[in-house]
Protein backbone atom coordinates (compact mmCIF):
# COMPACT_ATOMS: atom_id res chain seq x y z
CA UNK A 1 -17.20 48.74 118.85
CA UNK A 2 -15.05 51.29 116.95
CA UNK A 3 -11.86 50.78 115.40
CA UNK A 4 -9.62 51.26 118.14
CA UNK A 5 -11.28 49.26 120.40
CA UNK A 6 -11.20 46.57 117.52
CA UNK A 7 -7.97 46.72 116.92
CA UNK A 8 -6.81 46.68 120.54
CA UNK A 9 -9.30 43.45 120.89
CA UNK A 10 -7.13 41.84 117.78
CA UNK A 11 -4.03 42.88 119.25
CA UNK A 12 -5.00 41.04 122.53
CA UNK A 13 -6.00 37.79 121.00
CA UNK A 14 -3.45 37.88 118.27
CA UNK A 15 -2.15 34.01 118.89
CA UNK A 16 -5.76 32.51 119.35
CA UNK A 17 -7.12 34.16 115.94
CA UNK A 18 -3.59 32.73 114.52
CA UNK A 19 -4.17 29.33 116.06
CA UNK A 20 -7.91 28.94 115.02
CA UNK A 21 -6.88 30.31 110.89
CA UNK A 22 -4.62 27.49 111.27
CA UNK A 23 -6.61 24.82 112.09
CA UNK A 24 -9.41 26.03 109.74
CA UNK A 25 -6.76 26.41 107.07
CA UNK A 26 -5.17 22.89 107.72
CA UNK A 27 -8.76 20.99 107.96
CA UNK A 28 -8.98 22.00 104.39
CA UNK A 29 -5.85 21.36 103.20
CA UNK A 30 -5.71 17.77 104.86
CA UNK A 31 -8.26 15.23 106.19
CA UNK A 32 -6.46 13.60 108.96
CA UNK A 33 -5.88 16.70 110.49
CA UNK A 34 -9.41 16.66 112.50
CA UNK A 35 -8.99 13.31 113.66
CA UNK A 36 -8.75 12.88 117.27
CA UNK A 37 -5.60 10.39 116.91
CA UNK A 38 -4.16 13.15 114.72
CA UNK A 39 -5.25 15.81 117.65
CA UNK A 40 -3.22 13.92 120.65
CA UNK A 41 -0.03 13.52 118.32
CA UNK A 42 0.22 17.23 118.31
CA UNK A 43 -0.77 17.12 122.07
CA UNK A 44 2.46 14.54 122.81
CA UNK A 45 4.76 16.39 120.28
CA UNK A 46 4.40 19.77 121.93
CA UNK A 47 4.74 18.72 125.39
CA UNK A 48 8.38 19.06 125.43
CA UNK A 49 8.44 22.29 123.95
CA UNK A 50 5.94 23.75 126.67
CA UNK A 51 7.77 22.78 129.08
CA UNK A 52 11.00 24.11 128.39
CA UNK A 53 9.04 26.98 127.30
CA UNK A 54 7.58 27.41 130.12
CA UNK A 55 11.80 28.77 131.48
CA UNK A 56 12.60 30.44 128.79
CA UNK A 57 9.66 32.99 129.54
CA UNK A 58 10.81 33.50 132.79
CA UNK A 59 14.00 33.96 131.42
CA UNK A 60 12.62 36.35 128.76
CA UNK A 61 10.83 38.29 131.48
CA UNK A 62 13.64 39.77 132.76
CA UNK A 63 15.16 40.44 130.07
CA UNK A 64 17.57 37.48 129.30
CA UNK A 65 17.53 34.29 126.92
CA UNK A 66 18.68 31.01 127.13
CA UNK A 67 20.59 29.14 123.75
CA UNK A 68 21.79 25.66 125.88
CA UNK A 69 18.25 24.38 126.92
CA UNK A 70 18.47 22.03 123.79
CA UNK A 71 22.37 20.79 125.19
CA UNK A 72 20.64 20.83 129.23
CA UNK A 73 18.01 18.45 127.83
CA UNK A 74 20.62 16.13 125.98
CA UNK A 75 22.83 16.01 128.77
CA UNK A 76 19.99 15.46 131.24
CA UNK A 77 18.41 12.42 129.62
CA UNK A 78 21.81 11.21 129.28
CA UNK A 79 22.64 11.38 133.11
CA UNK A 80 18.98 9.56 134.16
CA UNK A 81 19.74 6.67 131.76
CA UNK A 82 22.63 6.41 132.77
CA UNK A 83 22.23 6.26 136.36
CA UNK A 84 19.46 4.13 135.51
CA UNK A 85 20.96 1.26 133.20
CA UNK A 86 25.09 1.42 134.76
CA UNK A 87 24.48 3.23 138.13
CA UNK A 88 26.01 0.65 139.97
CA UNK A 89 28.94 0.36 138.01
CA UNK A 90 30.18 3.85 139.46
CA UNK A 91 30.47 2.21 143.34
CA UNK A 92 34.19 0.73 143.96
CA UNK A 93 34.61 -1.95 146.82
CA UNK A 94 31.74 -4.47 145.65
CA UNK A 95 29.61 -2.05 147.16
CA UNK A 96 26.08 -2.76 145.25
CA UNK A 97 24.05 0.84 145.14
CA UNK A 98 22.02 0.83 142.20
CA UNK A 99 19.23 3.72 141.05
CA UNK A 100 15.76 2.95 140.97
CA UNK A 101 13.79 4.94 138.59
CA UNK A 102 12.92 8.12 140.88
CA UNK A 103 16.60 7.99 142.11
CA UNK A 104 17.70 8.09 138.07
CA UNK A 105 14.99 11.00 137.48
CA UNK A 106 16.52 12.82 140.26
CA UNK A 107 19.41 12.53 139.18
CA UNK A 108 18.47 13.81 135.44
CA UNK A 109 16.17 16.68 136.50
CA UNK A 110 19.05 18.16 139.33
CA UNK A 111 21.67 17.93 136.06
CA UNK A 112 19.68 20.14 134.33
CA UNK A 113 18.89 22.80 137.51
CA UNK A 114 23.00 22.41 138.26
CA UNK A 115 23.87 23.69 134.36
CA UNK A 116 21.02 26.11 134.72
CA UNK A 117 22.10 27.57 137.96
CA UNK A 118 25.47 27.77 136.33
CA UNK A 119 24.03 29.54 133.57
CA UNK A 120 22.64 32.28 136.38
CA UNK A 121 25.72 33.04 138.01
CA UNK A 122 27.75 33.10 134.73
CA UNK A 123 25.16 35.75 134.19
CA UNK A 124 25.32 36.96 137.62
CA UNK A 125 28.58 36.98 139.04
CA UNK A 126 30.83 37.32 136.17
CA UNK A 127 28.67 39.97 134.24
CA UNK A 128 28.73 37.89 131.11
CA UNK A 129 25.64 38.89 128.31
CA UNK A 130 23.19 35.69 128.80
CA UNK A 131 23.78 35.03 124.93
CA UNK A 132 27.38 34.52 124.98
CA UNK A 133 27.26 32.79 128.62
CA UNK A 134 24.25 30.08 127.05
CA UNK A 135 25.96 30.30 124.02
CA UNK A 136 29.07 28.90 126.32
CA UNK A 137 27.10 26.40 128.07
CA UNK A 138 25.30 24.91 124.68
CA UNK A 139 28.45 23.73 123.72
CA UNK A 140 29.72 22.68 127.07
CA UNK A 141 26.70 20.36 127.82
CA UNK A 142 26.92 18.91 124.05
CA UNK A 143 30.81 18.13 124.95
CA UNK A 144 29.44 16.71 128.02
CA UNK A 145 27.04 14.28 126.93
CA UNK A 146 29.43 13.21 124.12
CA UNK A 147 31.97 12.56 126.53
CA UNK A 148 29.30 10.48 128.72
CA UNK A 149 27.10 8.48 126.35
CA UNK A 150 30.98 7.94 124.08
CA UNK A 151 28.57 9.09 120.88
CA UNK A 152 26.41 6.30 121.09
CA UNK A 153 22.92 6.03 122.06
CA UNK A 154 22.43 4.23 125.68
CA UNK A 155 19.62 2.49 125.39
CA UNK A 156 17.03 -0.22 126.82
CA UNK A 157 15.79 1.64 129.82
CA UNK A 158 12.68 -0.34 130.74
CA UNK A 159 8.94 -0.55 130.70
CA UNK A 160 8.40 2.14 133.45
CA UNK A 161 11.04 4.67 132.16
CA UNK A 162 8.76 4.29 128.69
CA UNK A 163 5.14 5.12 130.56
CA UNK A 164 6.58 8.47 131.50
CA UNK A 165 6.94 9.36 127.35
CA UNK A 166 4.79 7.02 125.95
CA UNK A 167 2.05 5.53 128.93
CA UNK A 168 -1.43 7.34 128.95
CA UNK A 169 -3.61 7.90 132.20
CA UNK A 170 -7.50 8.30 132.63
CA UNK A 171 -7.14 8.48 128.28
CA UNK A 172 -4.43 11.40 128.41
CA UNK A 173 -0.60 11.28 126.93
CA UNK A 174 1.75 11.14 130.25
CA UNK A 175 3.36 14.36 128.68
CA UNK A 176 0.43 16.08 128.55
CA UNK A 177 -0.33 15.48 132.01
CA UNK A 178 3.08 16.57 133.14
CA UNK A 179 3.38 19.74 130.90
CA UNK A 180 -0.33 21.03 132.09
CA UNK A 181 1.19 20.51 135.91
CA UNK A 182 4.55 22.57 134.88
CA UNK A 183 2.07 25.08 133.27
CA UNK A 184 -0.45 25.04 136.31
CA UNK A 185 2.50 25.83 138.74
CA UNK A 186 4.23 28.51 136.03
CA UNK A 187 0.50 30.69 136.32
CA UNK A 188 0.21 30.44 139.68
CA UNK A 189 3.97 31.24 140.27
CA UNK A 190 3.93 34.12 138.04
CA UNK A 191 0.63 35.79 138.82
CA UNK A 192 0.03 34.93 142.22
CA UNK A 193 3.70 34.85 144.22
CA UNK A 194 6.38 37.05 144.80
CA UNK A 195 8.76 36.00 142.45
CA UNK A 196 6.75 36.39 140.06
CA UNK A 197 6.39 39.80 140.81
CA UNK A 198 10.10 40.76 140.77
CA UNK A 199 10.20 38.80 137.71
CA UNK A 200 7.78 41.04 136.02
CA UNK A 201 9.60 44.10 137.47
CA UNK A 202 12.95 43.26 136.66
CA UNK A 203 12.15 42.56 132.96
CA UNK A 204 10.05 45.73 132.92
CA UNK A 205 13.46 48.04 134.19
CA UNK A 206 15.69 46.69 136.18
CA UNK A 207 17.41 49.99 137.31
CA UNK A 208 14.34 50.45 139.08
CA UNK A 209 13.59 47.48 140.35
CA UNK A 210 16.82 47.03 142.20
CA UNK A 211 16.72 50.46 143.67
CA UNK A 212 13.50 49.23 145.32
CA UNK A 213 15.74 46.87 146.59
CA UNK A 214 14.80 43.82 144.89
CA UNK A 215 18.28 41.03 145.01
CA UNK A 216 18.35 41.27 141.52
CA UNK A 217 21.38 38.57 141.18
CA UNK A 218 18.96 35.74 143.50
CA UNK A 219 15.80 35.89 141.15
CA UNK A 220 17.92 35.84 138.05
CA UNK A 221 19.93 32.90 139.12
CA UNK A 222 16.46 30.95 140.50
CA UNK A 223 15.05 31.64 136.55
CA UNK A 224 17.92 30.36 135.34
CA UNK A 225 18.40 27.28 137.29
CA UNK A 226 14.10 26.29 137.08
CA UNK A 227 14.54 26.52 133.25
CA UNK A 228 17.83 23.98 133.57
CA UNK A 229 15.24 22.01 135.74
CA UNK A 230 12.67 22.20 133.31
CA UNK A 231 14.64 21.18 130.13
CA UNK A 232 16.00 18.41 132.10
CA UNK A 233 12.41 17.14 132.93
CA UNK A 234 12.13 18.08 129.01
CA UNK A 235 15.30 15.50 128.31
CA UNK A 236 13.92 12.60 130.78
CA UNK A 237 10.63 12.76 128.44
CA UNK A 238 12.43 12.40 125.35
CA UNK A 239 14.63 9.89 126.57
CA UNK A 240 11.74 7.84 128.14
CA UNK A 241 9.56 8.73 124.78
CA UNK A 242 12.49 6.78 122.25
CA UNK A 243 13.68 4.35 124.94
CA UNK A 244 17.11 5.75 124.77
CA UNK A 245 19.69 8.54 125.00
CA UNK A 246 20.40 10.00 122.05
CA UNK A 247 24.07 12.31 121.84
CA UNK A 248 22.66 14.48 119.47
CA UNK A 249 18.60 15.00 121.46
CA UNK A 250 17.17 18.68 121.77
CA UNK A 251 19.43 20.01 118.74
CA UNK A 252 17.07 23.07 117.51
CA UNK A 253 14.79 22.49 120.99
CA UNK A 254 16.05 26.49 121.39
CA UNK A 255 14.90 27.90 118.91
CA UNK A 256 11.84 26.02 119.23
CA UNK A 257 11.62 27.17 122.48
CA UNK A 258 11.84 30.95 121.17
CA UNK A 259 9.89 30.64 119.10
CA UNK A 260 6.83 29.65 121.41
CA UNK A 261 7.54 32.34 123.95
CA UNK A 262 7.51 34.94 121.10
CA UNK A 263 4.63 33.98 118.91
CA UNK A 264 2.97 33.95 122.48
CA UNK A 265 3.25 37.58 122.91
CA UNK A 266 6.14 37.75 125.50
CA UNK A 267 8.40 40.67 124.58
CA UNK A 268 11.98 39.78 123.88
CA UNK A 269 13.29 43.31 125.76
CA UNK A 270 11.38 41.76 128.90
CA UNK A 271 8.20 42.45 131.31
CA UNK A 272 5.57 41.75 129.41
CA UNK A 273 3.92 38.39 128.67
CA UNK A 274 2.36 35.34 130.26
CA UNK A 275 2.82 31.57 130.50
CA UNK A 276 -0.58 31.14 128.72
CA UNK A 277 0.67 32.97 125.70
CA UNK A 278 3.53 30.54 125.28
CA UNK A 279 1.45 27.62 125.48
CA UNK A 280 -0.31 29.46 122.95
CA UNK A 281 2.75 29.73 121.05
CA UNK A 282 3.45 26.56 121.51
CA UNK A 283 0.36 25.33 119.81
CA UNK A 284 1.11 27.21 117.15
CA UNK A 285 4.35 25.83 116.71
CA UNK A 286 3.16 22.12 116.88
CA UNK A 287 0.16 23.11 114.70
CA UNK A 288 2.42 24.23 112.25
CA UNK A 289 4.72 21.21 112.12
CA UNK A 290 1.98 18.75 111.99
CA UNK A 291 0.27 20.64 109.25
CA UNK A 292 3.68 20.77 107.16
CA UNK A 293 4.27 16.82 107.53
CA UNK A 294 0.44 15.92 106.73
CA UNK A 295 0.74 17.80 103.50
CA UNK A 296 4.53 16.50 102.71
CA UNK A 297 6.04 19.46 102.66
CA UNK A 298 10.12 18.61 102.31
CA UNK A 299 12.00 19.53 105.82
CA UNK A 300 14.04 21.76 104.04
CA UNK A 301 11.08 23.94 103.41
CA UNK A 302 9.66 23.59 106.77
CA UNK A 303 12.82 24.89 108.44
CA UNK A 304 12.59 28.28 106.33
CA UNK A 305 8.31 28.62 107.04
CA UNK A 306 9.39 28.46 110.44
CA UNK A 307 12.09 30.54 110.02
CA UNK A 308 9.86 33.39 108.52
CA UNK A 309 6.98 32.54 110.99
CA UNK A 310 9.57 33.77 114.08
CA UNK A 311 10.36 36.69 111.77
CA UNK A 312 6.86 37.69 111.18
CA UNK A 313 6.28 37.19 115.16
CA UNK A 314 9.20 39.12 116.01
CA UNK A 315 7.73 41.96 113.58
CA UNK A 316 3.98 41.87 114.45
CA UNK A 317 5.51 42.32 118.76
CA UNK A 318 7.68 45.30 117.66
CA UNK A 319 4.93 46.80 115.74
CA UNK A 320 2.49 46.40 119.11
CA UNK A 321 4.92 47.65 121.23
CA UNK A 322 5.65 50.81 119.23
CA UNK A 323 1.94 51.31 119.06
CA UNK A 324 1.25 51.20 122.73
């Protein structure tokens, strides 16, 4: 193997030589971090994150980004405990229609795809840059669930609303299990469908693309409403996972978010990555966090490792990209 080929190799693995430096790094630093108990806390505390990075890689791939997920998420576990705990007390004329758990759920994930979808033809429609336009929406769905939950936590949802955050099946997290489904259905969507395709080709130049004749305004606004979806699945977890819903949930979930799809390799101009990478990321991420508590590093601290982490990603995918 010469050089080039070496490097190129590095270059391709880049996250999992990252990920397994990490743990090596962090088994010597700490001796819980090794233990299996230790291993599914990072498992359950970066299920959220996958999943709503799971959207914001579609949304990277063409080309866009997405600042409300962490608002979508708030708002979203607000609506399904809501509908769950006071649904009834919306119905005037001693009509009695309550919401059992799916119906709450329901409700929850299609608040999420309905900001989302907004999101798209804000983007869409009205021409507006996808910052400003989730920039917009961020603070829209944080009025929103304000104005719903009156500031205070709603909470007291239930047994079954807890399995989904805190239950485990055949010895795996409930999170885990629904995070590896989203991720199962994000490869095969991606690499094996046509939307994934047009995805891919929009990101990669979208002048192109739509002079091939793709409907560049329909696959933009379908990314942006499955990432609402997908936070607000993100939102009912959270919710479920402290038994209530909190005003102030997801704050920093973005960047979070952003984080994951770029440490994962997915380029922020658009067209290039993979749902894999992100999970990656993701690990990465969680990895990162968990290492920082175990050794008591102060918050403060953490928030500018992480900080320089992104930057250092950010760098490393410019660097690549100039190279190729």
């Amino acid at each position: 193997m010469n050089t080039q080929q070496l490097k190129q190799y590095i270059i391709k693995f880049q996250s999992i030589i990252a990920l397994l430096l990490m743990c090596i790094v962090l088994s010597f630093l700490s001796d819980s971090f090794l233990s299996g108990e230790n291993a599914w806390n990072v498992m359950r505390q970066i299920s959220v994150n996958v999943i709503i990075s799971v959207g914001m890689t579609l949304i990277i791939l063409t080309g866009g980004i997405d600042l409300s997920v962490g608002s979508i998420l708030a708002l979203s576990g607000a609506v399904t405990a809501t509908l769950l705990k006071f649904g009834a007390e919306f119905i005037d004329m001693n009509l009695y229609i309550g919401f059992t758990l799916l119906g709450a759920l329901v409700g929850g994930t299609l608040a999420g795809t309905v900001l989302g979808w907004f999101n798209g033809l804000t983007i869409t429609r009205f021409k507006v840059p996808p910052f400003v336009a989730t920039l917009a929406m961020l603070t829209i769905a944080r009025g929103l669930t304000m104005l719903l939950t009156g500031g205070f936590p709603i909470t007291g949802l239930g047994n079954n609303m807890a399995f989904i955050g805190t239950g485990w099946f055949l010895g795996i997290p409930m999170p885990v299990w629904i995070s590896a489904i989203i991720v199962l259905a994000a490869v095969v969507v991606t690499k094996k469908t046509t939307l994934g395709r047009h995805i891919y080709a929009i990101g990669g130049n979208e002048t192109a693309a739509a002079l091939s004749g793709l409907k560049i305004k329909k696959v933009k606004m379908m990314v942006y409403a499955i990432a609402g979806a997908l936070a607000g699945i993100g939102g009912i977890i959270v919710t479920s996972r402290l038994d209530s819903a909190q005003p102030n949930a997801g704050f920093g979930f973005e960047l979070d978010s952003i984080a994951a799809v770029v440490i994962g390799g997915t380029s922020l101009s658009g067209g290039k990555g993979t749902i894999m990478g992100t999970v990656q990321g993701a690990l990465i991420i969680g990895i990162l966090n968990n290492g920082l508590v175990l050794l008591n590093v102060s918050p403060f601290w953490q928030q500018v490792i992480k900080g320089f982490v992104i930057l250092l990603a950010v760098v490393i995918e410019k660097f690549n990209s100039n190279e190729e």
